[in-house]
PDB file of N, CA and C in Angstrom:
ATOM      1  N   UNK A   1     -10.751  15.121 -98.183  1.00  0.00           N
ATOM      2  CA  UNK A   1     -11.391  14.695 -99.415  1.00  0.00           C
ATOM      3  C   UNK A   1     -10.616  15.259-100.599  1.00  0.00           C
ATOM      4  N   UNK A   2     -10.404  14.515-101.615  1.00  0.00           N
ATOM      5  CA  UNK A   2      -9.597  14.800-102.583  1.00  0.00           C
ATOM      6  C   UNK A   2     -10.612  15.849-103.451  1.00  0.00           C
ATOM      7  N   UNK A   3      -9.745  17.037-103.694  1.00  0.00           N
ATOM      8  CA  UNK A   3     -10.535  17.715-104.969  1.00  0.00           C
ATOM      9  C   UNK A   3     -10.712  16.695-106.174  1.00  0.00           C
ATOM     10  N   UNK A   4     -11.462  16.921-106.988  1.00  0.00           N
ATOM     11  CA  UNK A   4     -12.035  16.433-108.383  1.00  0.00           C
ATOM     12  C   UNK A   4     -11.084  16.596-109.361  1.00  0.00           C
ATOM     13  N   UNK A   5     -10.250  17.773-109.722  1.00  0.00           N
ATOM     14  CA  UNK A   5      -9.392  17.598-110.277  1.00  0.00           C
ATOM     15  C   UNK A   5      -8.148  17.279-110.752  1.00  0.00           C
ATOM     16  N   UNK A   6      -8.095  16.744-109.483  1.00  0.00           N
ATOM     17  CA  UNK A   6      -6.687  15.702-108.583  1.00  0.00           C
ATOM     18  C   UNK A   6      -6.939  14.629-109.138  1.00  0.00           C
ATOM     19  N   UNK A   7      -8.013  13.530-108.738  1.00  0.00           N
ATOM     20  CA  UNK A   7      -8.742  12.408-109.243  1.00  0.00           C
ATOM     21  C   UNK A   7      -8.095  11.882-110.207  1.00  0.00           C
ATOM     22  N   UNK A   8      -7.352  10.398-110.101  1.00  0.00           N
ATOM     23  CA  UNK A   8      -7.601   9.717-111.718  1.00  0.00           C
ATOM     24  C   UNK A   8      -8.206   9.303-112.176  1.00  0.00           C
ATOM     25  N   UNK A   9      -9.165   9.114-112.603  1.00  0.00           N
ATOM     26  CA  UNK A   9      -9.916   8.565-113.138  1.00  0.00           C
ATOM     27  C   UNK A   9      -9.674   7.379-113.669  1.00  0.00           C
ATOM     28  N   UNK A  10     -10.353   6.002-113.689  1.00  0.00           N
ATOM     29  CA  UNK A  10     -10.311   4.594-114.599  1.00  0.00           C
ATOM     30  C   UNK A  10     -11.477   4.633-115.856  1.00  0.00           C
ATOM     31  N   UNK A  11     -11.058   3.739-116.863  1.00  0.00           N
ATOM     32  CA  UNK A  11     -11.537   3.893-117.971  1.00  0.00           C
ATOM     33  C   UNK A  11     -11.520   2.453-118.638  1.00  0.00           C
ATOM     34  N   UNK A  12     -12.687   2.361-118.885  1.00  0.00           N
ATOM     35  CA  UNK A  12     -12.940   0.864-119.295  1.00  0.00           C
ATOM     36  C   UNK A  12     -13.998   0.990-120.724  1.00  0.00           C
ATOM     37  N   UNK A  13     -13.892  -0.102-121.258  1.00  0.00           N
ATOM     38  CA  UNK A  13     -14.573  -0.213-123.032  1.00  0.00           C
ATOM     39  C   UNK A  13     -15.253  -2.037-122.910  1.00  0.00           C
ATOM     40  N   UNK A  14     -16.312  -1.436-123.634  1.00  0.00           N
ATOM     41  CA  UNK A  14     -16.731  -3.344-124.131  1.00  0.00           C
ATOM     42  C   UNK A  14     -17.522  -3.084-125.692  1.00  0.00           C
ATOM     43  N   UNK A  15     -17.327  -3.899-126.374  1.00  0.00           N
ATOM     44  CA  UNK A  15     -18.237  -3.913-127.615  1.00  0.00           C
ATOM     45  C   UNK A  15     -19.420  -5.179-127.985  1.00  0.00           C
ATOM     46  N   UNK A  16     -20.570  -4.779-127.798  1.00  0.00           N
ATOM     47  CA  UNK A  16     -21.245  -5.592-127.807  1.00  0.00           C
ATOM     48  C   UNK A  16     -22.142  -5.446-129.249  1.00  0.00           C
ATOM     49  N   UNK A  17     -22.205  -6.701-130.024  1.00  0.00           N
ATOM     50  CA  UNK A  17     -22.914  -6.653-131.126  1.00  0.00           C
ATOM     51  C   UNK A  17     -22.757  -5.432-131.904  1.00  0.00           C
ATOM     52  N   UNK A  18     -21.020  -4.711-132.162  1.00  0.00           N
ATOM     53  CA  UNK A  18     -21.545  -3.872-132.497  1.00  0.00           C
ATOM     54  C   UNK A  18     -21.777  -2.068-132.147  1.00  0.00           C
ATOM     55  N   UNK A  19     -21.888  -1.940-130.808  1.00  0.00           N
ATOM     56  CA  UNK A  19     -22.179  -1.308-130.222  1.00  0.00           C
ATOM     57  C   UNK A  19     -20.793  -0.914-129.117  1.00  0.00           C
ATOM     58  N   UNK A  20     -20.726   0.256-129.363  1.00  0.00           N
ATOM     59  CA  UNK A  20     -18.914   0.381-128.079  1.00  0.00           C
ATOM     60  C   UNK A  20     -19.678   1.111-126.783  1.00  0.00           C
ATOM     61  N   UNK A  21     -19.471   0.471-125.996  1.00  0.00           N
ATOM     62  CA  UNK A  21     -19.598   1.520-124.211  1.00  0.00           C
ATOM     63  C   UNK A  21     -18.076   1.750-124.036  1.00  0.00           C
ATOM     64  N   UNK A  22     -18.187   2.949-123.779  1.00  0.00           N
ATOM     65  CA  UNK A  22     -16.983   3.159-122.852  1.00  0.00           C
ATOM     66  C   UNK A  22     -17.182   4.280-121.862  1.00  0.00           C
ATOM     67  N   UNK A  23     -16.754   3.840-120.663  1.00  0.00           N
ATOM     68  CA  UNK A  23     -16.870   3.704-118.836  1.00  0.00           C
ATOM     69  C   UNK A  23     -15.925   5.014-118.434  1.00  0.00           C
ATOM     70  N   UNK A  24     -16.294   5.899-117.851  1.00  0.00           N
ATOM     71  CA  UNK A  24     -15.142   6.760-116.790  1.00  0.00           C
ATOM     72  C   UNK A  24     -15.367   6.311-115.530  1.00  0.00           C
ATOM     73  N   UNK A  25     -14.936   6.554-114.871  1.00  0.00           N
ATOM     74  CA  UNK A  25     -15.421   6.017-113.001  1.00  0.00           C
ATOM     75  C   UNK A  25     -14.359   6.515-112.431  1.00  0.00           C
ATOM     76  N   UNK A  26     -15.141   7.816-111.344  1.00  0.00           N
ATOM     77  CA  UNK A  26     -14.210   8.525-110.510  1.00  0.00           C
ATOM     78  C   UNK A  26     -14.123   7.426-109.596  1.00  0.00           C
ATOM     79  N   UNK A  27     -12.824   6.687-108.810  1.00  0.00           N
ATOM     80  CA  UNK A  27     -12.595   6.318-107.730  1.00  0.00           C
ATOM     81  C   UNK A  27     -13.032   6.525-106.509  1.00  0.00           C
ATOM     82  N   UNK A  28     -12.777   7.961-106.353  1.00  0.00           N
ATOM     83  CA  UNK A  28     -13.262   8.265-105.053  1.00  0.00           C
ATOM     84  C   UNK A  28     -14.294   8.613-104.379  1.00  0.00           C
ATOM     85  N   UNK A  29     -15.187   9.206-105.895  1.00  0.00           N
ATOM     86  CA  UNK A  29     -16.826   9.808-105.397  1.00  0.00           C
ATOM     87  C   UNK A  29     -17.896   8.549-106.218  1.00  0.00           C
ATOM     88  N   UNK A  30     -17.026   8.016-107.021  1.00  0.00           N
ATOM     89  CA  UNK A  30     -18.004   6.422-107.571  1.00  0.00           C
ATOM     90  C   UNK A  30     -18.931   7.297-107.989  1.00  0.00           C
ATOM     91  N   UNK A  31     -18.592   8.614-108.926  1.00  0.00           N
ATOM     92  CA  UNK A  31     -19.256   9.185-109.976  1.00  0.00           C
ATOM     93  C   UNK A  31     -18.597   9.014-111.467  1.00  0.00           C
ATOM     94  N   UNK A  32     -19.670   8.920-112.858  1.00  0.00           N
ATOM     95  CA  UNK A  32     -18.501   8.771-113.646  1.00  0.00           C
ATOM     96  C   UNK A  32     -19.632   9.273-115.355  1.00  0.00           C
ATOM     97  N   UNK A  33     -18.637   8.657-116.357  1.00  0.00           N
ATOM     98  CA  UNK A  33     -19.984   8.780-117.400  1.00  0.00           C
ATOM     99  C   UNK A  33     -19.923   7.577-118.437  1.00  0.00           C
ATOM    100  N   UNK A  34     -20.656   7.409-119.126  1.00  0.00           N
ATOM    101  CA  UNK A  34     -20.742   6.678-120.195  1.00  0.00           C
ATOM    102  C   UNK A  34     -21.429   6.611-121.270  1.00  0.00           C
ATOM    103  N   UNK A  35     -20.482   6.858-122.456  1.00  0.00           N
ATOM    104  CA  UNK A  35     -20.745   6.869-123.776  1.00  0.00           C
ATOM    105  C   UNK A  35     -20.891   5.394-124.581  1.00  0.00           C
ATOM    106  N   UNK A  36     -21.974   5.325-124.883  1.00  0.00           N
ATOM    107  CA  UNK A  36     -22.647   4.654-126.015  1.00  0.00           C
ATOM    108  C   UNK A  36     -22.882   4.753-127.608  1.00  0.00           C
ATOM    109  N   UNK A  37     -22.148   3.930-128.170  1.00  0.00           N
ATOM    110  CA  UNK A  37     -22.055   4.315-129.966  1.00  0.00           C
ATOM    111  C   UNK A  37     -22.624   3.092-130.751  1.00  0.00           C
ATOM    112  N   UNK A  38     -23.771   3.687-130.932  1.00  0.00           N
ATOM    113  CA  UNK A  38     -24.329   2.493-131.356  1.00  0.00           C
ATOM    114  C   UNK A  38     -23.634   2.212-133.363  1.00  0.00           C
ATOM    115  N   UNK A  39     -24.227   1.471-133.651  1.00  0.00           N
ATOM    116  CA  UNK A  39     -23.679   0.937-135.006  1.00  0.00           C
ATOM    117  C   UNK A  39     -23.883   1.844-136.238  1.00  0.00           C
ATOM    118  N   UNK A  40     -24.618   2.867-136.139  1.00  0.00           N
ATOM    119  CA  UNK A  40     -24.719   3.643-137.266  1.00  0.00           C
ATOM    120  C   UNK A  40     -23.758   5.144-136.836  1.00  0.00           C
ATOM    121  N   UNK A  41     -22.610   4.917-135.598  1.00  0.00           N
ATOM    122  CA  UNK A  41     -21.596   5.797-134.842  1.00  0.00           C
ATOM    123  C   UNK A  41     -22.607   7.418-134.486  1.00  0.00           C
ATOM    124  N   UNK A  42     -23.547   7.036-134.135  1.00  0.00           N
ATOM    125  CA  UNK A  42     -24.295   7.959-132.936  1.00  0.00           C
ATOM    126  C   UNK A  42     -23.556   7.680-131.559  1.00  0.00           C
ATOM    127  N   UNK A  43     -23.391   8.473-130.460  1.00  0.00           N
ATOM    128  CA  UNK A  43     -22.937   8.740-129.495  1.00  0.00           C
ATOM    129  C   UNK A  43     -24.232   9.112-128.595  1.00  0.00           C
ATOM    130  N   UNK A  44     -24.171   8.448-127.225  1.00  0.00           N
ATOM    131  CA  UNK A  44     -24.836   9.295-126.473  1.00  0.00           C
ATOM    132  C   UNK A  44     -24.104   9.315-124.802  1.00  0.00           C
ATOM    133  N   UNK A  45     -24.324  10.325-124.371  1.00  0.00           N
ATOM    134  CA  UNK A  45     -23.462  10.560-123.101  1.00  0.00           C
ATOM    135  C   UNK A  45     -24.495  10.599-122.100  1.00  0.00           C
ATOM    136  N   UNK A  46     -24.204   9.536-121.289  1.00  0.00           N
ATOM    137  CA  UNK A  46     -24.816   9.397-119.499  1.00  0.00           C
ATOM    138  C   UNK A  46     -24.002   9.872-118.400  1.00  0.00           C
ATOM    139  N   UNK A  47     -24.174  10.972-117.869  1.00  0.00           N
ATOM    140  CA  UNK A  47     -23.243  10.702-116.284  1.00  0.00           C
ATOM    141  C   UNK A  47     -24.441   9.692-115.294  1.00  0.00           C
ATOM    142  N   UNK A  48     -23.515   8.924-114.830  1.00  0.00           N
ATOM    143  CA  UNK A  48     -23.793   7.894-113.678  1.00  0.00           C
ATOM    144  C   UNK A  48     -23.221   8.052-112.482  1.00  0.00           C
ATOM    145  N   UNK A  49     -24.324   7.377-111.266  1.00  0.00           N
ATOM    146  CA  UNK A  49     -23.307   7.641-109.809  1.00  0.00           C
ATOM    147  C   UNK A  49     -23.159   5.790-109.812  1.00  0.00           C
ATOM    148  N   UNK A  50     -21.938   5.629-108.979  1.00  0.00           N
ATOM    149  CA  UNK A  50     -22.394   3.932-109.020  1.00  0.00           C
ATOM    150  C   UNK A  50     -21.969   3.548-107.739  1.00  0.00           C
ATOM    151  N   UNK A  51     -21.918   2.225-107.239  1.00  0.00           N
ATOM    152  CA  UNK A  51     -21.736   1.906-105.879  1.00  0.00           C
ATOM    153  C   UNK A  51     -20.173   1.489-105.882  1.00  0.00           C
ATOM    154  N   UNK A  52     -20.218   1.072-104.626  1.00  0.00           N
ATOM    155  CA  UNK A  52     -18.567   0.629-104.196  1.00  0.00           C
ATOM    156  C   UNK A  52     -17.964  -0.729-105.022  1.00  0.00           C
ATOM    157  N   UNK A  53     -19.066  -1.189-105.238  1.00  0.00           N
ATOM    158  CA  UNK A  53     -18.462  -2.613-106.289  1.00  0.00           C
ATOM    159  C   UNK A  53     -18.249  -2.498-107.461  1.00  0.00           C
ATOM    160  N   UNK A  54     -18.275  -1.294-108.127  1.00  0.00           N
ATOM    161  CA  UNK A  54     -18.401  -0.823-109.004  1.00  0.00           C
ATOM    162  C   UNK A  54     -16.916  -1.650-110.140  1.00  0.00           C
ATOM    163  N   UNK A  55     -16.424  -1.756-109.990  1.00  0.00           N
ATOM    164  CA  UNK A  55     -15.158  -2.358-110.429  1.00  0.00           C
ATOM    165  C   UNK A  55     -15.034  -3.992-110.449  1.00  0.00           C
ATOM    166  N   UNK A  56     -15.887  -4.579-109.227  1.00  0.00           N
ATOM    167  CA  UNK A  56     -16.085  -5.635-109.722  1.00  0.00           C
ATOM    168  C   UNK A  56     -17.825  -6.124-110.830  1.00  0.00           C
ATOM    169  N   UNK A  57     -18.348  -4.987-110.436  1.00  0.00           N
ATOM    170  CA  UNK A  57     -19.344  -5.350-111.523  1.00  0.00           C
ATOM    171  C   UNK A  57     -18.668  -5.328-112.855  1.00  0.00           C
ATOM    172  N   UNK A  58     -18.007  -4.306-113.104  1.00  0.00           N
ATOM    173  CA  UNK A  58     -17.448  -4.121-114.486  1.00  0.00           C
ATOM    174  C   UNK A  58     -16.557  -4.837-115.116  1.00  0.00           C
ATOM    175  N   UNK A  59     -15.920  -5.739-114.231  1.00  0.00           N
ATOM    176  CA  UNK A  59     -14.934  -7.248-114.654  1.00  0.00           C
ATOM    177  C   UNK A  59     -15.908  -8.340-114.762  1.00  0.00           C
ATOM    178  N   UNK A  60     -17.289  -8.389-113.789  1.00  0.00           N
ATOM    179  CA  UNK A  60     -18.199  -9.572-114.231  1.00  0.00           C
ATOM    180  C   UNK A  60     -18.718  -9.308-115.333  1.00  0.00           C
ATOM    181  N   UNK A  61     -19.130  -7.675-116.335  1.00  0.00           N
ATOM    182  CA  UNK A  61     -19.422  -7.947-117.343  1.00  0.00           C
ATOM    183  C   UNK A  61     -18.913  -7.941-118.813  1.00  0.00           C
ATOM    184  N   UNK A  62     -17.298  -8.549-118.090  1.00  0.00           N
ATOM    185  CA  UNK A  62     -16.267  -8.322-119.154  1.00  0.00           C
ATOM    186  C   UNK A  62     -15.931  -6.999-119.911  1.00  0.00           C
ATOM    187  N   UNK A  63     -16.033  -5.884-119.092  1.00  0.00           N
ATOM    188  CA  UNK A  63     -15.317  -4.117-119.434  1.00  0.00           C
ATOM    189  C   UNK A  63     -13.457  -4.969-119.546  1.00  0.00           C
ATOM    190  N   UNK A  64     -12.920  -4.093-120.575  1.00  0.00           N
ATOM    191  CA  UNK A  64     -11.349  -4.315-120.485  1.00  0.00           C
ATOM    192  C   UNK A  64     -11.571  -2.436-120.137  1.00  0.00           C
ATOM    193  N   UNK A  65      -9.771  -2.652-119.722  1.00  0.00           N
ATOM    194  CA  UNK A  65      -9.501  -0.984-119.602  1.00  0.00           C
ATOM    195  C   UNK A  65      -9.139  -0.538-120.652  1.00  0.00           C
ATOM    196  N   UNK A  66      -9.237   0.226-120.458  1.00  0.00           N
ATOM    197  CA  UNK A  66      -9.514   1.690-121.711  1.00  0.00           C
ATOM    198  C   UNK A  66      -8.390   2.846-121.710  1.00  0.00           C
ATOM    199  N   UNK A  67      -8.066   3.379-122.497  1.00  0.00           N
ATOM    200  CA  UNK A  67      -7.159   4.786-122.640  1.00  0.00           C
ATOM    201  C   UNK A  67      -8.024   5.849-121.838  1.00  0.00           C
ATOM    202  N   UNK A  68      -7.558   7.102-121.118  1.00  0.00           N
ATOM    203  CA  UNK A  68      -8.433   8.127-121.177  1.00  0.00           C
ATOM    204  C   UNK A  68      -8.691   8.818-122.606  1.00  0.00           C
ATOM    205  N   UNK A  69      -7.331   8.890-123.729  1.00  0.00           N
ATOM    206  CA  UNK A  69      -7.309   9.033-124.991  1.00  0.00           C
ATOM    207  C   UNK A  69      -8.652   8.919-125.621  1.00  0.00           C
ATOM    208  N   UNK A  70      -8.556   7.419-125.615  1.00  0.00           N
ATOM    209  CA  UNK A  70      -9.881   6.746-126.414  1.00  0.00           C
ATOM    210  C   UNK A  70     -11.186   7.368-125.735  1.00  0.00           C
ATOM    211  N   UNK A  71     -11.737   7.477-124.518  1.00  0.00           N
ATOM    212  CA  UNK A  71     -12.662   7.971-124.022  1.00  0.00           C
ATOM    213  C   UNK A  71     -12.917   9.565-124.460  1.00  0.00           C
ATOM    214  N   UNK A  72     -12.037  10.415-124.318  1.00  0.00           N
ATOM    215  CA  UNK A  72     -11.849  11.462-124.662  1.00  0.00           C
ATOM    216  C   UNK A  72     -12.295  11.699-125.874  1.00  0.00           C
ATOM    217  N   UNK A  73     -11.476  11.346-126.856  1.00  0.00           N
ATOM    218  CA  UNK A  73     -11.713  11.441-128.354  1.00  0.00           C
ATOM    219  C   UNK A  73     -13.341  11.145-128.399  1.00  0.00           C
ATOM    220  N   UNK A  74     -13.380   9.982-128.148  1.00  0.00           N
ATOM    221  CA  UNK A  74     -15.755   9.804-128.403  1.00  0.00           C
ATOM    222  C   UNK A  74     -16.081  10.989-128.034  1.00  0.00           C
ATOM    223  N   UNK A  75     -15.798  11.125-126.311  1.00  0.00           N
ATOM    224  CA  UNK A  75     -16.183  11.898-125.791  1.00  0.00           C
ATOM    225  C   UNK A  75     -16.533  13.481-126.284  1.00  0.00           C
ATOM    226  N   UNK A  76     -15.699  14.035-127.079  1.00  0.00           N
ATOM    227  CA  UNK A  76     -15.502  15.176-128.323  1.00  0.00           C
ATOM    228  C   UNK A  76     -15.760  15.010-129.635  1.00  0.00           C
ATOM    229  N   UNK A  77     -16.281  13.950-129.927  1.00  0.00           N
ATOM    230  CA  UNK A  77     -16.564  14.061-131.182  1.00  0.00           C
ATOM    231  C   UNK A  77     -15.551  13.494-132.401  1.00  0.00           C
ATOM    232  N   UNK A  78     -14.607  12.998-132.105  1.00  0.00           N
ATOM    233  CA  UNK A  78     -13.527  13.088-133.176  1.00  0.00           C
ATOM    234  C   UNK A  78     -12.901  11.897-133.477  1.00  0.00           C
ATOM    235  N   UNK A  79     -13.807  10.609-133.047  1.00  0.00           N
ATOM    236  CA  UNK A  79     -13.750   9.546-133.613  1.00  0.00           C
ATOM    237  C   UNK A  79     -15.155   9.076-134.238  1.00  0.00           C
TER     238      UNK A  79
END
């Protein structure tokens, strides 16, 4: 089993009305998190576990990929 800090991680974004999600998703443990910014640039952070389809759910609901950059930065505060 791969340690956690080995892991690459994938990173995906969608903007809806307004509103930015952007997606981490560990590969291997299909654990991950997601930040939500709604329109007045509040942030809120979810960790999620998700299933094995996880990658094709996230192309049926039109996620593009993402920087870890860009995730990061929300992720801290500094966008």
């Amino acid at each position: 089993m791969a340690k956690d800090s080995n892991i690459v991680h994938q990173y995906f974004k969608k903007e809806i009305e307004g509103i930015k999600i952007l997606v981490k998703v560990n590969p291997i443990l299909f654990t991950g998190s997601e930040i939500t910014i709604d329109t007045d640039g509040h942030a809120e952070l979810r960790e999620l576990e998700f299933d094995k389809d996880i990658f094709e759910d996230l192309k049926a609901d039109e996620f593009e990929d993402a920087s870890p950059l860009e995730f990061n930065l929300y992720l801290n505060g500094l966008v």
